[in-house]
C-alpha atoms as a PDB file:
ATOM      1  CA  UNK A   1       0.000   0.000   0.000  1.00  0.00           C
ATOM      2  CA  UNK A   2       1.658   3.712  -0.698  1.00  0.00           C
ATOM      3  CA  UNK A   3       2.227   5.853   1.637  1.00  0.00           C
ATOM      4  CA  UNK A   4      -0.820   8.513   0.399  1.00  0.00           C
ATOM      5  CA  UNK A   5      -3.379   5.743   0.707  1.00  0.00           C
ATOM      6  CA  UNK A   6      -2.279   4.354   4.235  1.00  0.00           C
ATOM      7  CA  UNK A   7      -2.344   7.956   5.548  1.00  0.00           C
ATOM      8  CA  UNK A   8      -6.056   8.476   4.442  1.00  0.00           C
ATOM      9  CA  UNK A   9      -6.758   4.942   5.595  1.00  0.00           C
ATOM     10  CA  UNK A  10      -5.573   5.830   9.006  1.00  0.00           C
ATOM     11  CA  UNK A  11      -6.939   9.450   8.787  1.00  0.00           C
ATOM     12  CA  UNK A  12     -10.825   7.409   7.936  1.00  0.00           C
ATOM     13  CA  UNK A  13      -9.992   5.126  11.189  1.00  0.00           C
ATOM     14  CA  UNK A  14      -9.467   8.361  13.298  1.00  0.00           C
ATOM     15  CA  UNK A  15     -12.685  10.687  11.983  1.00  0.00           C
ATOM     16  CA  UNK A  16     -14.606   6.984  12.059  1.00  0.00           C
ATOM     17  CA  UNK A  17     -14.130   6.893  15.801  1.00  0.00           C
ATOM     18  CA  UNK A  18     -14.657  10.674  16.518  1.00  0.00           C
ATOM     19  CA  UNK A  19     -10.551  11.597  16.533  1.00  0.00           C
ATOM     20  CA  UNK A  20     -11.055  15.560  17.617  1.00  0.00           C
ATOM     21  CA  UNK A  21      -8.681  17.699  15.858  1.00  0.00           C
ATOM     22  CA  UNK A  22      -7.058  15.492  13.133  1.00  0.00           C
ATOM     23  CA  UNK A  23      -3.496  17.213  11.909  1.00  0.00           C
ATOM     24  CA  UNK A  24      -1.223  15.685   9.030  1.00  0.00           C
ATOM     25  CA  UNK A  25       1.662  16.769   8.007  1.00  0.00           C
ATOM     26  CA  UNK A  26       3.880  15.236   4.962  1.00  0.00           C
ATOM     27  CA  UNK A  27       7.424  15.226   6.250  1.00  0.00           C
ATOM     28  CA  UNK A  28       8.961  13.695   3.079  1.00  0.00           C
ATOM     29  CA  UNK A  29      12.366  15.419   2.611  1.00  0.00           C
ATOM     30  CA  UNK A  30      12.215  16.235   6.193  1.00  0.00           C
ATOM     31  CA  UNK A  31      13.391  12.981   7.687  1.00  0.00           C
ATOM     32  CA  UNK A  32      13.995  10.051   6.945  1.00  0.00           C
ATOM     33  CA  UNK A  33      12.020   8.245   9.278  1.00  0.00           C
ATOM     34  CA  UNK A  34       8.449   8.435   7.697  1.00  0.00           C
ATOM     35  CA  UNK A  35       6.790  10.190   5.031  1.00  0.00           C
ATOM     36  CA  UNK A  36       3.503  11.700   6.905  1.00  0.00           C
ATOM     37  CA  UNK A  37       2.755  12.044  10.566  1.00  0.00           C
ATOM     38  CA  UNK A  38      -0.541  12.218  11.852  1.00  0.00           C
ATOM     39  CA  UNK A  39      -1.460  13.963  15.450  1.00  0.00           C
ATOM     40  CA  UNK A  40      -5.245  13.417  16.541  1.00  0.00           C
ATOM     41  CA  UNK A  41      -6.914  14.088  20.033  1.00  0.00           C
ATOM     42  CA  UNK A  42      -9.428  11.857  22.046  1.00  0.00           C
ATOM     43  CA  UNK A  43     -11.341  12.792  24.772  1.00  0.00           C
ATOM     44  CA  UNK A  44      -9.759  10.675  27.728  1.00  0.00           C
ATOM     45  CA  UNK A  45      -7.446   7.566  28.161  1.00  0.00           C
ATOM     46  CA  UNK A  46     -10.096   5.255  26.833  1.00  0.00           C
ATOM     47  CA  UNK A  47     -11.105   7.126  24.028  1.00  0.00           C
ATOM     48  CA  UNK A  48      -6.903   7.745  22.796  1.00  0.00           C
ATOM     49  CA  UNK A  49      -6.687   3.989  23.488  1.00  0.00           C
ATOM     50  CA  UNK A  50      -9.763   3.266  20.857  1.00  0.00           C
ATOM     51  CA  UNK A  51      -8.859   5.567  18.289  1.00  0.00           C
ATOM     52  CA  UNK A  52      -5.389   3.962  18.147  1.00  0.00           C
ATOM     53  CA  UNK A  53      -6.729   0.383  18.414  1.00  0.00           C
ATOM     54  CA  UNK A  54      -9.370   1.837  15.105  1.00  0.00           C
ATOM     55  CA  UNK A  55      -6.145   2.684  13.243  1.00  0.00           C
ATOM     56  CA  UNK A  56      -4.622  -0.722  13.768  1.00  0.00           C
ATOM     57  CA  UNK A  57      -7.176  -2.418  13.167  1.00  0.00           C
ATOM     58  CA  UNK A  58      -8.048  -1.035   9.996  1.00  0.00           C
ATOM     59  CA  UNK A  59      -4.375  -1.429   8.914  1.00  0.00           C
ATOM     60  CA  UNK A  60      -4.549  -5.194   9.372  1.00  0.00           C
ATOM     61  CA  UNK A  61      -8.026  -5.775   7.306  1.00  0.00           C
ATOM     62  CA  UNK A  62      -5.978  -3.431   4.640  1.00  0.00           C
ATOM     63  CA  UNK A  63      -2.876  -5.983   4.765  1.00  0.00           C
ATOM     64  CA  UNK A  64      -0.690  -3.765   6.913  1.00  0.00           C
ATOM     65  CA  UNK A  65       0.868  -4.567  10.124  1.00  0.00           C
ATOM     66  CA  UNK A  66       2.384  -1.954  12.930  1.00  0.00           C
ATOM     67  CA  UNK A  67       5.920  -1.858  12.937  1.00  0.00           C
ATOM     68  CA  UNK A  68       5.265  -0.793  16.691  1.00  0.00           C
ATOM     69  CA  UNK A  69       2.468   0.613  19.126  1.00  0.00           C
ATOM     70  CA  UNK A  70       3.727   2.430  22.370  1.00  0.00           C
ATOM     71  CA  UNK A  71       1.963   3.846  25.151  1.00  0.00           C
ATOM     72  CA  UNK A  72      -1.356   2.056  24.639  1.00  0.00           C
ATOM     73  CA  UNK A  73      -1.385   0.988  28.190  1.00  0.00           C
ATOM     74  CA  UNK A  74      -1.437   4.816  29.388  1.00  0.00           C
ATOM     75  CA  UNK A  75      -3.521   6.022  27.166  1.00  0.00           C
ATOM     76  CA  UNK A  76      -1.935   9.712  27.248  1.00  0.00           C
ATOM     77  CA  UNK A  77      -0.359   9.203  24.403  1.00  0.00           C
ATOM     78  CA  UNK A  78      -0.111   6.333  22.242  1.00  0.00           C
ATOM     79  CA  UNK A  79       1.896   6.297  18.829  1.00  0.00           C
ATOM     80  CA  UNK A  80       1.366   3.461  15.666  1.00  0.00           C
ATOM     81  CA  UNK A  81       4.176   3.502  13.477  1.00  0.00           C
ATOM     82  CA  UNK A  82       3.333   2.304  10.252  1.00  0.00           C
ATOM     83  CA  UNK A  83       6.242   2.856   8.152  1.00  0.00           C
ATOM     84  CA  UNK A  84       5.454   5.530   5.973  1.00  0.00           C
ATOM     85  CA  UNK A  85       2.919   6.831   8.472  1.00  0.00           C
ATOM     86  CA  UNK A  86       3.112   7.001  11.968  1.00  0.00           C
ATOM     87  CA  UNK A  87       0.041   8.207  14.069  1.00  0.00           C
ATOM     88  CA  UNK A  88       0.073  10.084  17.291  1.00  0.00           C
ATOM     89  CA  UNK A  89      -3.166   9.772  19.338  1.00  0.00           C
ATOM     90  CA  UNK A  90      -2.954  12.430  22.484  1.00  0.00           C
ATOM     91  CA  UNK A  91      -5.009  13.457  25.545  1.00  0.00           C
ATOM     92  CA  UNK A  92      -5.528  17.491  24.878  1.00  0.00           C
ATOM     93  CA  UNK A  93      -2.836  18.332  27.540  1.00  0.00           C
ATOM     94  CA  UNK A  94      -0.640  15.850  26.214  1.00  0.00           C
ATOM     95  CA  UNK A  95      -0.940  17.462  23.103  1.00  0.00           C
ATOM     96  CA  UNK A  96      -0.539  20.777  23.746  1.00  0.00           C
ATOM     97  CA  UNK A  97       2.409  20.265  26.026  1.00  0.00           C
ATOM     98  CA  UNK A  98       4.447  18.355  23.870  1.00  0.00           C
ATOM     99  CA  UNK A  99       3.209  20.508  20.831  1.00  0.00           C
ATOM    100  CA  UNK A 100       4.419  18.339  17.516  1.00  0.00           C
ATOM    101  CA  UNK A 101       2.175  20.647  15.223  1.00  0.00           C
ATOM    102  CA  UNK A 102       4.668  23.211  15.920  1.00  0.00           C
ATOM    103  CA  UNK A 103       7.317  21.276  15.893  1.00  0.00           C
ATOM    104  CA  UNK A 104       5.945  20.178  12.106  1.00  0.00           C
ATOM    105  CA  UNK A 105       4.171  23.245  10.379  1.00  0.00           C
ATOM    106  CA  UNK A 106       7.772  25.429  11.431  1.00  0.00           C
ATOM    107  CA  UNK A 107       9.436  22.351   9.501  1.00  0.00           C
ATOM    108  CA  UNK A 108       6.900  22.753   6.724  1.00  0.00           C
ATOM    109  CA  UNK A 109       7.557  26.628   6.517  1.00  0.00           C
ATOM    110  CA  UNK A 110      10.900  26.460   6.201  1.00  0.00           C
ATOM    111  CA  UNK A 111      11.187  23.350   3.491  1.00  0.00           C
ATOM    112  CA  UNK A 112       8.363  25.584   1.423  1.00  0.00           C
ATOM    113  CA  UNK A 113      10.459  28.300   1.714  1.00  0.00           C
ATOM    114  CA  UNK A 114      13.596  26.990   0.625  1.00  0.00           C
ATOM    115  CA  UNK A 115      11.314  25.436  -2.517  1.00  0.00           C
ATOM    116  CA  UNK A 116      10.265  28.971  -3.651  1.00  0.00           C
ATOM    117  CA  UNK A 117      14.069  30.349  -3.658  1.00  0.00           C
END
């Protein structure tokens, strides 16, 4: 599966299961690691836990298994690396502590502005 259609596969899992505040960012040419990262919210440690579980489980009925799942028994944060996408499910504080949308869009901004010049 490429990398465009497992990101909106995992993007569908999120909205599917009420994911509040769903952020991607394509990071190709940024690092090496993945080519899009994905930062959603849930509502509490249960919710995070089921919106990850949605995205993995949708992965495996598409043929795609996690290269790794951390945090799941928390539930603050829980992250499903996929390979070319890797999803970050967050409590709100979490989220807005840690801040990876910042950390992302600045990235963005400056690999757009190196394009134009």
């Amino acid at each position: 599966m490429q990398a465009e259609q497992l990101k909106t596969l995992a993007v569908q899992a999120l909205e599917d299961v009420k994911a509040i505040n769903v952020a991607e960012f394509d990071v190709r040419g940024m690092t090496a690691v993945t080519d899009f990262m994905i930062v959603a919210s849930g509502t509490s440690d249960r919710h995070v836990k089921s919106l990850a579980n949605a995205v993995v489980v949708a992965c495996k009925k598409a043929g795609v298994k996690p290269l790794g799942i951390e945090g799941e028994r928390e539930g603050e944060w829980v992250l499903v690396d996929l390979g070319d996408v890797v999803v970050h499910v967050m409590q709100p504080r979490i989220r807005e502590f840690y801040a990876l949308e910042k950390l992302w869009s600045v990235t963005e901004q400056s690999r757009e502005n190196s394009e134009r010049h």
